[in-house]
N, C-alpha and C. Protein backbone atom coordinates (compact mmCIF):
# COMPACT_ATOMS: atom_id res chain seq x y z
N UNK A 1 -60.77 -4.29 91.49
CA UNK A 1 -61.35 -3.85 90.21
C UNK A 1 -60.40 -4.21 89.08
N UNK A 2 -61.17 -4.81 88.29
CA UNK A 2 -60.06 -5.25 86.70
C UNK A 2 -59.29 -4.21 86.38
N UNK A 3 -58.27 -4.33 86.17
CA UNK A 3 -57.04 -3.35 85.22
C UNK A 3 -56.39 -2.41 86.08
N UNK A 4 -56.92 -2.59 87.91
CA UNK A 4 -55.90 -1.64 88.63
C UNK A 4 -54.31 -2.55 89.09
N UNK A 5 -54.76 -3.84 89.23
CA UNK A 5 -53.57 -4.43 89.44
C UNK A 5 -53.90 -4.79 91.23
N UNK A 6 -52.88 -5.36 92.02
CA UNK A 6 -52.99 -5.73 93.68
C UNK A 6 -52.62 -4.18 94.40
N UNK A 7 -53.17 -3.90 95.53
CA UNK A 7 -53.02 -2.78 96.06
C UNK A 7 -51.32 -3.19 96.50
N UNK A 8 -51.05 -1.56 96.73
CA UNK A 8 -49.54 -1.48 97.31
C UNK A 8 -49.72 -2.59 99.18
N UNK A 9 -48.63 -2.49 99.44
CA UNK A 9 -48.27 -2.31 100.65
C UNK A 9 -48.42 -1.31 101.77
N UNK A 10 -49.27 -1.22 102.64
CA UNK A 10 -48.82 -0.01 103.48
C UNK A 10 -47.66 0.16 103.97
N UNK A 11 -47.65 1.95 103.84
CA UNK A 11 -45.97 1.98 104.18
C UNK A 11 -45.30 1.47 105.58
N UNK A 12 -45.81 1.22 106.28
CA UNK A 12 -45.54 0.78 107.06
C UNK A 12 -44.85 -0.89 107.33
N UNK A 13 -45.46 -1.12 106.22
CA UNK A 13 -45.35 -2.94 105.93
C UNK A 13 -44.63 -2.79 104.85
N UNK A 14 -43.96 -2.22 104.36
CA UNK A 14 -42.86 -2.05 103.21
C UNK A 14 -41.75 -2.16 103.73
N UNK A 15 -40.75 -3.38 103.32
CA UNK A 15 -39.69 -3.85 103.78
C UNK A 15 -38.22 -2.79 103.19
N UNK A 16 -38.88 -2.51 101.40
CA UNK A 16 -38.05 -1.93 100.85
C UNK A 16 -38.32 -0.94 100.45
N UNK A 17 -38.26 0.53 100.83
CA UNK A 17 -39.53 1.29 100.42
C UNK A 17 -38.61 2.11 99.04
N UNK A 18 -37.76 1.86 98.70
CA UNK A 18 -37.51 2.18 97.79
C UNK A 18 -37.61 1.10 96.45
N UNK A 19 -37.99 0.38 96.36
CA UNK A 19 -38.83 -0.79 95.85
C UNK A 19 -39.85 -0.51 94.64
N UNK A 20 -40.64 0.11 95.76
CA UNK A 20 -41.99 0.36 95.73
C UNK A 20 -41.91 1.78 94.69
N UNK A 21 -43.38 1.43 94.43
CA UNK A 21 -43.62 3.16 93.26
C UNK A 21 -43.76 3.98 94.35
N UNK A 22 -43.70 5.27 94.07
CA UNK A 22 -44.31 6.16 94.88
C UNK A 22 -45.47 6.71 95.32
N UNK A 23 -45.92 6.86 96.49
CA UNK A 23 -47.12 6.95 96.48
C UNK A 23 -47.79 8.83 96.49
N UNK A 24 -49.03 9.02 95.68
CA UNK A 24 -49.04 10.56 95.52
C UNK A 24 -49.88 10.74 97.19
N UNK A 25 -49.27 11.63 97.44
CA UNK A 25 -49.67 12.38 98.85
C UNK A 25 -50.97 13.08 98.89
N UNK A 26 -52.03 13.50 99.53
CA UNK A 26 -52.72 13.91 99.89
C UNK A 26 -53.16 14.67 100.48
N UNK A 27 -53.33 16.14 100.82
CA UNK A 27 -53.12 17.13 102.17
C UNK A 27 -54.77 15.98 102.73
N UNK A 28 -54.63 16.40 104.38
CA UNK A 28 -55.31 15.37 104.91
C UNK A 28 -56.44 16.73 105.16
N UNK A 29 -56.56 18.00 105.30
CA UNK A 29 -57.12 19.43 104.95
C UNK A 29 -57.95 19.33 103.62
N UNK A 30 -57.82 18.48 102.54
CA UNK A 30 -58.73 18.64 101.77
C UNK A 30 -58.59 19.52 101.03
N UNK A 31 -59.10 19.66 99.50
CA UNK A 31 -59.42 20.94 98.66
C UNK A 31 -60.04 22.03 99.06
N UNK A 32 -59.11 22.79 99.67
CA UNK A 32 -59.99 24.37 99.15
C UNK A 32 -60.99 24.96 98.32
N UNK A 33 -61.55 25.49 98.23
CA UNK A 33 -62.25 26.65 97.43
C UNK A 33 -63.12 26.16 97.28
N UNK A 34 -63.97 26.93 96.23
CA UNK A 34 -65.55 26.32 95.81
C UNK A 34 -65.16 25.18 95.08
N UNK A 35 -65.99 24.11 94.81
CA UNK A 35 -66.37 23.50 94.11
C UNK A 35 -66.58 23.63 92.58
N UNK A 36 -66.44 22.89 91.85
CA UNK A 36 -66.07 23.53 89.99
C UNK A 36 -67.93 23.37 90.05
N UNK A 37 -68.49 24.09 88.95
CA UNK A 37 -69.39 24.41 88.24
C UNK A 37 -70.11 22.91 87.76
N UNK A 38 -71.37 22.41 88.36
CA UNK A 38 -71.92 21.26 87.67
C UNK A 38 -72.13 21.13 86.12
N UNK A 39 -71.44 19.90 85.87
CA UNK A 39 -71.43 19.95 84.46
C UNK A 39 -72.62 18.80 83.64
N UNK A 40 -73.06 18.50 84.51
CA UNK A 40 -74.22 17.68 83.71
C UNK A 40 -75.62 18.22 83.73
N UNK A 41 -76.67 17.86 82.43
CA UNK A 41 -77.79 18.35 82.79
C UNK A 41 -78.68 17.46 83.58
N UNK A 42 -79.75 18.22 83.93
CA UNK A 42 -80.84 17.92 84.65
C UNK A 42 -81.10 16.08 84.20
N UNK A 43 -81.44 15.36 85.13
CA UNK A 43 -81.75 13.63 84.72
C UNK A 43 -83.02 13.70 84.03
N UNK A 44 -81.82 13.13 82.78
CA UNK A 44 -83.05 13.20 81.57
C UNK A 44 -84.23 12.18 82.00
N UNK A 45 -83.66 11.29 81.82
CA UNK A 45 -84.91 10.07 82.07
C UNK A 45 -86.25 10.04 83.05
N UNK A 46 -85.80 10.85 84.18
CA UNK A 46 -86.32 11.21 85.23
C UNK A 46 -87.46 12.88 84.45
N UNK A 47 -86.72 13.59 84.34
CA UNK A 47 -87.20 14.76 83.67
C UNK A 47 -88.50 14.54 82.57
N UNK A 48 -87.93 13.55 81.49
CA UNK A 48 -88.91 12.86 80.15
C UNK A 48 -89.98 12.69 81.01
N UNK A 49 -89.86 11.45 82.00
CA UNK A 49 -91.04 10.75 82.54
C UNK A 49 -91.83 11.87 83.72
N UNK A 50 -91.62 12.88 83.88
CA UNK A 50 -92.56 14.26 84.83
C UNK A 50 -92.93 14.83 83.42
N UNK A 51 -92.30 15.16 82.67
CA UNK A 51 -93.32 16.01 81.49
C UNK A 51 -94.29 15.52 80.81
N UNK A 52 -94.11 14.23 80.43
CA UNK A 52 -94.97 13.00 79.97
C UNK A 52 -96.35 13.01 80.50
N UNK A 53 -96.06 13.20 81.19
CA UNK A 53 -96.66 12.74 82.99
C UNK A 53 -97.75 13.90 83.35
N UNK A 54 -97.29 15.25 83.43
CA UNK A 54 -97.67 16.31 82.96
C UNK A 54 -98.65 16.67 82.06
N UNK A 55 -98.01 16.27 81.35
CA UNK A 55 -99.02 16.63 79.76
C UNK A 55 -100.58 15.78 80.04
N UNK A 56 -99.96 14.52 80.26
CA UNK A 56 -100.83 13.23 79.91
C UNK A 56 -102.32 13.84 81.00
N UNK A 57 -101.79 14.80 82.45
CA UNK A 57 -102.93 15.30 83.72
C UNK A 57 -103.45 16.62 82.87
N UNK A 58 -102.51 17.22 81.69
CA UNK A 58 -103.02 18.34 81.26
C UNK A 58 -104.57 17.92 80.29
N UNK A 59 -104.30 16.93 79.89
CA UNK A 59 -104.91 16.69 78.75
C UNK A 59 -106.36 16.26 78.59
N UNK A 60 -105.98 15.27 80.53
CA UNK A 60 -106.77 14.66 80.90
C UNK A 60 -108.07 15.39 81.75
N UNK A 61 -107.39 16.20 82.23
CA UNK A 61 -107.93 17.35 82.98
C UNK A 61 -109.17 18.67 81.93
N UNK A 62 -108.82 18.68 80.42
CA UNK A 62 -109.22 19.49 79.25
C UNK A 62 -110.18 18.79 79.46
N UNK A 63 -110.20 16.94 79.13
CA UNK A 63 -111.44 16.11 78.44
C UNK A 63 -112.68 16.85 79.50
N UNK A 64 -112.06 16.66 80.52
CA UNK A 64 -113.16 16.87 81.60
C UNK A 64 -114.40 17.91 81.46
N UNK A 65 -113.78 18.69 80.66
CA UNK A 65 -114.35 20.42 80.26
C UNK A 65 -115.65 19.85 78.97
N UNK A 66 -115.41 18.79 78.45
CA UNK A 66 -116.20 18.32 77.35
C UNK A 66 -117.98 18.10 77.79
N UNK A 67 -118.40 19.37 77.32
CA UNK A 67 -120.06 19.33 77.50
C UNK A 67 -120.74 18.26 77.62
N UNK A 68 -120.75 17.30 76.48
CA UNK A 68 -121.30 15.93 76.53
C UNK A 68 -120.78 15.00 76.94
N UNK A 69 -120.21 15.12 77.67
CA UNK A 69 -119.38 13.55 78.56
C UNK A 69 -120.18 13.63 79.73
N UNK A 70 -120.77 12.18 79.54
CA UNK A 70 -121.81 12.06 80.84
C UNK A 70 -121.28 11.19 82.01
N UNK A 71 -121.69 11.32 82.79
CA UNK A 71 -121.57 11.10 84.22
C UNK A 71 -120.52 10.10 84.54
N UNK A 72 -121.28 9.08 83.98
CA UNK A 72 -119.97 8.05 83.68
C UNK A 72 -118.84 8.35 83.69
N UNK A 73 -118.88 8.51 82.13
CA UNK A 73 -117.50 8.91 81.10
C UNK A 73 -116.46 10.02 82.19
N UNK A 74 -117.42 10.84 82.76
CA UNK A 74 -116.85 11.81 83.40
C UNK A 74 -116.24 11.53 84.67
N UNK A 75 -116.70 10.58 85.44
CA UNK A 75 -115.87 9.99 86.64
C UNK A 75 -114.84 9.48 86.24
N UNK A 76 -114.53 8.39 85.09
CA UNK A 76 -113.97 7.85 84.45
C UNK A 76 -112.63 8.82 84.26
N UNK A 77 -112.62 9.87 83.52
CA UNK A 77 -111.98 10.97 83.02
C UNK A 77 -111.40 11.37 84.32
N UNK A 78 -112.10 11.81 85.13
CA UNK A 78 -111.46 12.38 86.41
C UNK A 78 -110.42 11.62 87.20
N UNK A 79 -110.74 10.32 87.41
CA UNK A 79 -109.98 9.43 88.09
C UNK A 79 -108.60 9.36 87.08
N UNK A 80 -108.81 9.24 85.87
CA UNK A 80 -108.01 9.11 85.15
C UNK A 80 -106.55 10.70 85.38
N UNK A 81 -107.32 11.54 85.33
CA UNK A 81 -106.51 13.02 85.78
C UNK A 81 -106.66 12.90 87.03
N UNK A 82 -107.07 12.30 88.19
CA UNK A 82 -106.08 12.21 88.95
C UNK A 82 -105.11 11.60 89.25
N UNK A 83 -105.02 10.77 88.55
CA UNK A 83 -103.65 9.59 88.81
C UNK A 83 -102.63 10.01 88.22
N UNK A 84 -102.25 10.80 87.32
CA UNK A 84 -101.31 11.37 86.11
C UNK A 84 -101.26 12.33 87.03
N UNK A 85 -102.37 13.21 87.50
CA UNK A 85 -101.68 14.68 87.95
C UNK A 85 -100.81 13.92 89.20
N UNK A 86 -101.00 13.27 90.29
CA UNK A 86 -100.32 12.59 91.34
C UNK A 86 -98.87 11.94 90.72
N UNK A 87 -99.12 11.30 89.49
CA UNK A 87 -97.87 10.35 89.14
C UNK A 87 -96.95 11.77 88.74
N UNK A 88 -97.02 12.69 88.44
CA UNK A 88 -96.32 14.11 87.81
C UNK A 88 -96.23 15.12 89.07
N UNK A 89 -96.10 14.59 89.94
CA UNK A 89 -96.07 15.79 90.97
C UNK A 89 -95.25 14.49 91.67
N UNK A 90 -95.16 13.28 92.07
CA UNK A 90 -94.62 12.29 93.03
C UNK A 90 -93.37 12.65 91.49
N UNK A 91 -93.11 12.78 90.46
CA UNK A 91 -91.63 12.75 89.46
C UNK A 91 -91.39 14.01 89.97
N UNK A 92 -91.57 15.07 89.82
CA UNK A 92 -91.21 16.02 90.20
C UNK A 92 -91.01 15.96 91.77
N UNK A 93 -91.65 16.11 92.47
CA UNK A 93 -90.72 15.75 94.41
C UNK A 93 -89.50 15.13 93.95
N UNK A 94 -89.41 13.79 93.12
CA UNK A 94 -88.22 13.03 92.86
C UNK A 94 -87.08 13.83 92.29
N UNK A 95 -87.16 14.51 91.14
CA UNK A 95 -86.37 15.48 90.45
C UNK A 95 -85.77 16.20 91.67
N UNK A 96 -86.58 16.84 92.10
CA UNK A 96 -85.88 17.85 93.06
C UNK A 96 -85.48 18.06 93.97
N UNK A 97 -85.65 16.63 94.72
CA UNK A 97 -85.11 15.65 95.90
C UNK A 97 -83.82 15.52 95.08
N UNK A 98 -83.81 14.64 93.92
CA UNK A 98 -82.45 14.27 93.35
C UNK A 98 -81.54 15.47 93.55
N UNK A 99 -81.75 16.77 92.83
CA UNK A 99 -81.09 17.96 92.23
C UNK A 99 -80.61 18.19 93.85
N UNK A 100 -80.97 18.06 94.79
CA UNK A 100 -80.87 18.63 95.95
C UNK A 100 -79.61 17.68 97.04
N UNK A 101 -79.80 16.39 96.75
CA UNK A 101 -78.86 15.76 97.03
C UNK A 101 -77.36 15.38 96.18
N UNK A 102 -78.10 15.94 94.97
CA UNK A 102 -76.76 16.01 94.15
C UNK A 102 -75.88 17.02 94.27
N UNK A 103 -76.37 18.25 94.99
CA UNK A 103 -75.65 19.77 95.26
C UNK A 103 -74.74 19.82 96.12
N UNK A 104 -75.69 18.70 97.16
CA UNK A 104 -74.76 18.31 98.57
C UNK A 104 -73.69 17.71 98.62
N UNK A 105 -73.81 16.23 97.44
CA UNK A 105 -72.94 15.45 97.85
C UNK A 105 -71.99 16.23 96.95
N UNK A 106 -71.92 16.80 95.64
CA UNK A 106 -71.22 17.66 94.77
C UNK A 106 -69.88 18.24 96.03
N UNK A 107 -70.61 19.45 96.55
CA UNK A 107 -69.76 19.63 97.27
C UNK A 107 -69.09 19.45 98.39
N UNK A 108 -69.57 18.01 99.05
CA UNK A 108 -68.57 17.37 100.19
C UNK A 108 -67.66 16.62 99.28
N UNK A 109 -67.49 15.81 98.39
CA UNK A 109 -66.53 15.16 97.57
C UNK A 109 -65.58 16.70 97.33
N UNK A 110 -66.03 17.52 96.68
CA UNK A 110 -64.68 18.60 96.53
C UNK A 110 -64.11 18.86 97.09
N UNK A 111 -64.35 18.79 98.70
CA UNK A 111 -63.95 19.10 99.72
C UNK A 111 -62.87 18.01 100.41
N UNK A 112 -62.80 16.57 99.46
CA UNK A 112 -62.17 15.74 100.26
C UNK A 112 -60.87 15.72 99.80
N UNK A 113 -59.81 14.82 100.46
CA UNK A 113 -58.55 15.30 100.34
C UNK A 113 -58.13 14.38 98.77
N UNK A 114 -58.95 13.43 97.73
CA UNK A 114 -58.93 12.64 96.58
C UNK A 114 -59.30 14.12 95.68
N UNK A 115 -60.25 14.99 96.21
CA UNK A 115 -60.43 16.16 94.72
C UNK A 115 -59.09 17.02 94.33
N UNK A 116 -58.07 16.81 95.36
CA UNK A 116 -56.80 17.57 94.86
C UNK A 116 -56.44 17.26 93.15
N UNK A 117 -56.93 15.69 93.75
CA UNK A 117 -56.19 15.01 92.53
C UNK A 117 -57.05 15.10 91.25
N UNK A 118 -58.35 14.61 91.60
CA UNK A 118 -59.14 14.95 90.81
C UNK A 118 -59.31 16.32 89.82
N UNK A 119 -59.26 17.53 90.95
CA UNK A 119 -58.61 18.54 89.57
C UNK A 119 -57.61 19.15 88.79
N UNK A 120 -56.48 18.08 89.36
CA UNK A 120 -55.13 18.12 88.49
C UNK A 120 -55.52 17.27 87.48
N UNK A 121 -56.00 16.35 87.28
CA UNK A 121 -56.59 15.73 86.36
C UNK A 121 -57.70 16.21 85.54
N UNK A 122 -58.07 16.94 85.87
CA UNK A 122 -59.70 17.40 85.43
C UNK A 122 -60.57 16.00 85.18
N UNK A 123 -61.07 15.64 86.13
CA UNK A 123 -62.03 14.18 86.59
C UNK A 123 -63.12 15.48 87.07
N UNK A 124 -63.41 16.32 86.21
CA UNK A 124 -64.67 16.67 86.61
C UNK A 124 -66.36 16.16 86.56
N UNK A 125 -66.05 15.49 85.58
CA UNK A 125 -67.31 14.54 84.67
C UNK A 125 -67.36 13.70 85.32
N UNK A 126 -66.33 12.81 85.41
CA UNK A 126 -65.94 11.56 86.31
C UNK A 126 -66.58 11.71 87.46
N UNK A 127 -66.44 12.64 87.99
CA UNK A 127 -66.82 13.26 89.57
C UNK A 127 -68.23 13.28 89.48
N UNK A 128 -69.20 13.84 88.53
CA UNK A 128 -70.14 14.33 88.48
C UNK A 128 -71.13 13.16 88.35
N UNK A 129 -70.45 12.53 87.19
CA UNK A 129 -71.09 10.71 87.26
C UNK A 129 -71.53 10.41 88.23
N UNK A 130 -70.40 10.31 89.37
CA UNK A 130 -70.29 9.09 90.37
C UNK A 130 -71.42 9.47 91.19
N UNK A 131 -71.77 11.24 91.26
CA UNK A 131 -72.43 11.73 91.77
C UNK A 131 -74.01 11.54 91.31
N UNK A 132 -74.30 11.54 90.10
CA UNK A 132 -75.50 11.27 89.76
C UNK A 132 -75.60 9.61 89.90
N UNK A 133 -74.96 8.82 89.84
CA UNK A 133 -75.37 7.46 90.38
C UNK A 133 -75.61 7.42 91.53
N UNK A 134 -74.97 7.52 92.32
CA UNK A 134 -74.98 7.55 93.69
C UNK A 134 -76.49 8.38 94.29
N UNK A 135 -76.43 9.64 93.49
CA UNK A 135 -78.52 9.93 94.03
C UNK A 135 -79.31 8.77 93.82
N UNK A 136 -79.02 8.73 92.66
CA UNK A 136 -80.05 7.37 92.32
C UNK A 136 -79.77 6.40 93.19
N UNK A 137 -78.53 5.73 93.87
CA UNK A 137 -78.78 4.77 94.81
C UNK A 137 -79.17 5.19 96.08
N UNK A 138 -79.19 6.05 96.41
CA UNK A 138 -79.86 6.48 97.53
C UNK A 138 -81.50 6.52 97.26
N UNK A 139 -81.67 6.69 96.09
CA UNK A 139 -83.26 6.66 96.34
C UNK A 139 -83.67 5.27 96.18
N UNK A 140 -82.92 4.27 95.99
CA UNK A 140 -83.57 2.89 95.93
C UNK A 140 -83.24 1.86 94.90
N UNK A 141 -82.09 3.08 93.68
CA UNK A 141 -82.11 2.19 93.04
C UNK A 141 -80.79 0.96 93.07
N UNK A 142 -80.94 -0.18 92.94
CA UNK A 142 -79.85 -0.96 93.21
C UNK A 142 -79.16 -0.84 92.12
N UNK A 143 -79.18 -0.83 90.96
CA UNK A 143 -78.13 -1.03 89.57
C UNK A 143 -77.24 0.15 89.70
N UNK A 144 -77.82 1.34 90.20
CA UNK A 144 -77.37 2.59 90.28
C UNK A 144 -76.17 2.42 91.69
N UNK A 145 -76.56 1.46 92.55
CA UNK A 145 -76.00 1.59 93.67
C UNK A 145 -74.54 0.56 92.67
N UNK A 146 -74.45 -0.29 91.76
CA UNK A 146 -73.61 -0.92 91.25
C UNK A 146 -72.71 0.39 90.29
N UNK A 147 -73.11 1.14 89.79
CA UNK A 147 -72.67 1.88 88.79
C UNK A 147 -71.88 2.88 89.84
N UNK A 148 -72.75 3.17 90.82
CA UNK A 148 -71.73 4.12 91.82
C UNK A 148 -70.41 3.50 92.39
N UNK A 149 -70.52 2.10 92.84
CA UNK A 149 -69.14 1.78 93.98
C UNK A 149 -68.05 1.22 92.16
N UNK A 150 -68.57 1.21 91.00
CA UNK A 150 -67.59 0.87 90.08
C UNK A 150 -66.52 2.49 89.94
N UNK A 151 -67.67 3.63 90.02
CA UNK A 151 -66.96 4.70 89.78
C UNK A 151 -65.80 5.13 90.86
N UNK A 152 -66.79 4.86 91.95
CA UNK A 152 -66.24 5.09 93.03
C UNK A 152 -64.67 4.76 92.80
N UNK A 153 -64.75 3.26 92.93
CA UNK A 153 -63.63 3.11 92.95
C UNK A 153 -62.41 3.53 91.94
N UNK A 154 -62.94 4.00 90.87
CA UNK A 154 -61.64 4.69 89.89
C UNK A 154 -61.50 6.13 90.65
N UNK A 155 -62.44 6.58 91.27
CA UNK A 155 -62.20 7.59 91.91
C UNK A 155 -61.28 7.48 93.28
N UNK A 156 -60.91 6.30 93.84
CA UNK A 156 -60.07 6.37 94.95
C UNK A 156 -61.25 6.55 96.03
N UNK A 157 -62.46 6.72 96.25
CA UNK A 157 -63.23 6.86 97.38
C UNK A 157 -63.47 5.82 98.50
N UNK A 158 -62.51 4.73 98.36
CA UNK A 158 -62.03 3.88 99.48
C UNK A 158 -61.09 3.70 99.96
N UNK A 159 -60.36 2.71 101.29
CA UNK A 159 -59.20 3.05 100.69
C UNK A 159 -58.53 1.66 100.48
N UNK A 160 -59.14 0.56 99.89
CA UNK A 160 -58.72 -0.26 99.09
C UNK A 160 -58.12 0.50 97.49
N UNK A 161 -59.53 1.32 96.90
CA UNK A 161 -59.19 1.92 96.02
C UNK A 161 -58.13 3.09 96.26
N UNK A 162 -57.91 3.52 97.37
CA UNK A 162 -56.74 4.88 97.40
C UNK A 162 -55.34 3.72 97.14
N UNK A 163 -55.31 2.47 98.11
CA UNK A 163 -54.52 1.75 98.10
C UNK A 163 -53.26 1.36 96.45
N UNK A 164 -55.21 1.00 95.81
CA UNK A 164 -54.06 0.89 94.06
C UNK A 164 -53.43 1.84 93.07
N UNK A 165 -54.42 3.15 93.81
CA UNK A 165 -54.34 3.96 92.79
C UNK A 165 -52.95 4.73 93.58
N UNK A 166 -52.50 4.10 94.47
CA UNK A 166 -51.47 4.49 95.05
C UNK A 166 -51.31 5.46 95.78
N UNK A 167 -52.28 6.34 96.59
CA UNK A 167 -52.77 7.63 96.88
C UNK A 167 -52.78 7.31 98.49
N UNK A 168 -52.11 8.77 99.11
CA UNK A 168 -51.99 8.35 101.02
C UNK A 168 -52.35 9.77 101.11
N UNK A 169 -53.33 9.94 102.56
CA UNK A 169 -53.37 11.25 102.91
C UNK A 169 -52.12 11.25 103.96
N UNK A 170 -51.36 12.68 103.79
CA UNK A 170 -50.39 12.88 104.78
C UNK A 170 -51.20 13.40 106.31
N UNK A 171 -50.51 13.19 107.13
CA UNK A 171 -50.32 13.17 108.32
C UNK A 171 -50.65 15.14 108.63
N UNK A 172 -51.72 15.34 109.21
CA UNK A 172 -51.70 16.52 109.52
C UNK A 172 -50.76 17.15 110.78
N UNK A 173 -49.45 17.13 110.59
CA UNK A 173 -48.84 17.29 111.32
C UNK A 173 -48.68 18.47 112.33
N UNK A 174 -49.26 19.70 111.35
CA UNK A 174 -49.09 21.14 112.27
C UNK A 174 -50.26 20.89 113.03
N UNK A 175 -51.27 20.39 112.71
CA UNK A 175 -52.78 19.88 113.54
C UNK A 175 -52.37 19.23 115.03
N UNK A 176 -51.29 17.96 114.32
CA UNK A 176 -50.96 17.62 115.66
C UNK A 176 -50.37 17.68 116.70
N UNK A 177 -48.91 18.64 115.73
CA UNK A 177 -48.07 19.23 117.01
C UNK A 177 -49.34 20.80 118.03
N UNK A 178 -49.93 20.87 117.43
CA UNK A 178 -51.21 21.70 118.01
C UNK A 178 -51.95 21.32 119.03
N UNK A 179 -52.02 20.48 119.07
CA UNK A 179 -53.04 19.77 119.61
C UNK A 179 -51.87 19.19 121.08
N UNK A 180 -50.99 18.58 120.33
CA UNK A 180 -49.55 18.30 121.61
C UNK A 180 -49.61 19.30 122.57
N UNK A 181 -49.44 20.82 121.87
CA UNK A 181 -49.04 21.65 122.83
C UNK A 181 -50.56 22.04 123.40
N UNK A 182 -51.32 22.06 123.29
CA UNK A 182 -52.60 22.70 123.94
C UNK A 182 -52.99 21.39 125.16
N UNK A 183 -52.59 20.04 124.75
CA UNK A 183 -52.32 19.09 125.91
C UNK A 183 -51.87 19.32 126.50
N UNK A 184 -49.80 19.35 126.39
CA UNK A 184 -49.47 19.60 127.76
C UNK A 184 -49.52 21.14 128.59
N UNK A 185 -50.40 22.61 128.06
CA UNK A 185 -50.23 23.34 128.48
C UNK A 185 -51.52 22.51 129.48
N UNK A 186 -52.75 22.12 128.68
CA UNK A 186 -54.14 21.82 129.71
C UNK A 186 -53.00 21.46 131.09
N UNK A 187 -52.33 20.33 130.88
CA UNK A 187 -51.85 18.81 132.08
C UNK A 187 -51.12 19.80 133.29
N UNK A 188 -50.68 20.91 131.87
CA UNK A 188 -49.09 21.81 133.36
C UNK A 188 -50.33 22.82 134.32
N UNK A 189 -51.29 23.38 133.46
CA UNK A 189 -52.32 24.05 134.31
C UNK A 189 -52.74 23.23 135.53
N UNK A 190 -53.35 22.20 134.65
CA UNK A 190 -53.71 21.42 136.10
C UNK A 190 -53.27 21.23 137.19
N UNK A 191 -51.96 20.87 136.96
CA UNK A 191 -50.90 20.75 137.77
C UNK A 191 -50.35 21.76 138.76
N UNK A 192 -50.48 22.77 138.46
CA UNK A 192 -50.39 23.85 139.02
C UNK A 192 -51.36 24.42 139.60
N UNK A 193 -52.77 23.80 139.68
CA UNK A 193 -53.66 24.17 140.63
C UNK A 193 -53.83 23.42 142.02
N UNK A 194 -53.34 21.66 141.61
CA UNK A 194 -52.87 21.14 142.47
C UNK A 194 -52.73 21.47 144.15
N UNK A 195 -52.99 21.35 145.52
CA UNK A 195 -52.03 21.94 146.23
C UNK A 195 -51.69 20.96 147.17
N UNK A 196 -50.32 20.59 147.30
CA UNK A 196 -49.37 19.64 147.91
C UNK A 196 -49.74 19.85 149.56
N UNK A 197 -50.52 19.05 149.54
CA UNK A 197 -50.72 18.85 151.33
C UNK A 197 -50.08 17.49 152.51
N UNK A 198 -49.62 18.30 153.34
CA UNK A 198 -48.64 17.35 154.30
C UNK A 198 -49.13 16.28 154.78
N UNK A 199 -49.10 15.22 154.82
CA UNK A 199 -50.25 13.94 155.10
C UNK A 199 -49.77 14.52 156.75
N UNK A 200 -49.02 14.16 157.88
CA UNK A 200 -48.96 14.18 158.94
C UNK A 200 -50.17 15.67 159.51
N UNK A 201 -50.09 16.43 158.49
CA UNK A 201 -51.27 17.42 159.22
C UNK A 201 -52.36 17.33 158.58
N UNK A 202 -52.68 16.60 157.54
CA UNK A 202 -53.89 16.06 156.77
C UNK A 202 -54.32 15.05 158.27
N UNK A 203 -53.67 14.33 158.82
CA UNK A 203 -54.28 13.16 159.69
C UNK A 203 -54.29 13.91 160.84
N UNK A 204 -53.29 14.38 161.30
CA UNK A 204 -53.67 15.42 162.99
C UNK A 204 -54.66 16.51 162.69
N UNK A 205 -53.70 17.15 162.45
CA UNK A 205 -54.27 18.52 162.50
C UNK A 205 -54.12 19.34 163.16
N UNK A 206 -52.67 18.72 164.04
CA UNK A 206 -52.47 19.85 165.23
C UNK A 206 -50.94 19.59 164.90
């Protein structure tokens, strides 16, 4: 992405690691707590085009009531309110499909180990963006799917992008010395159920 510069080195492949900038750490545990408060409103554009939409089945639906509209006119009218009432009920499913996947993904991003940083920064907006593009590319739209991986990436949500922005999750270490010891207690159990039998009376038997 323009203006981040070449990703670091992994540390591992760092000859001089004092060289190098430092890289900000990450608990690999993730952000705690709730999630901050959504700060954007409802998708306008999306919203405009269901009320529109709305109105247009309300209106259409009144003519219908008109004494002298004959038979014709009146099929005419009807077909007409039904296509508006359908096009305003298929925006609305959409709206609230959106609102619903936006809640979700809202709070798995808070949860990841990049929102530390994010709310030392207050990238709450930032956050919220990436989030309303990203519904939209999930429902199909492609430009939206472009507007999301640009945010994305100032957000660090790869890890090419964790790479420039210089960002490492640490090593869950108490996880793993945990996990060490619950291994070798499993291996010593086992082991100890074991029972050491004499091959010469395994084959006789007498």
């Amino acid at each position: 992405m323009g203006g981040m510069g070449p990703p670091p080195k992994p540390a591992e492949n760092r000859r001089r690691r004092n060289a190098t900038a430092a890289m900000t750490q990450l608990p690999a545990a993730g952000r705690t707590g709730e999630p901050p408060r959504w700060p954007l409103l409802d998708d306008v554009d999306l919203t405009t085009r269901r009320d529109m939409a709305m109105r247009k089945a309300d209106d259409a639906e009144l003519a219908l009531l008109e004494p002298s509209l004959r038979s014709r006119a009146k099929t005419n009218a009807q077909k007409k309110a039904d296509s508006t009432r359908a096009e305003a009920t298929v925006l609305d499913a959409q709206l609230r499909a959106q609102k619903q996947v936006e809640a979700e993904l809202w709070a798995e991003l808070w949860a990841t180990p990049q929102a530390v940083v994010w709310e030392r920064l207050g990238w709450t907006r930032e956050v919220a963006q990436y989030v309303r593009w990203k519904g939209r590319a999930e429902a199909g739209d492609l430009d939206a799917g472009k507007e999301a991986r640009q945010i994305g990436d100032r957000l660090g949500l790869t890890p090419l992008a964790m790479l420039r922005l210089r960002w490492e999750v640490t090593a869950d270490e108490v996880g793993e010395q945990r996990d060490e010891r619950k291994g070798r207690a499993t291996r010593s159990s086992t082991r100890s159920r074991l029972k050491i039998v004499d091959p010469d009376a395994a084959a006789g038997g007498t």
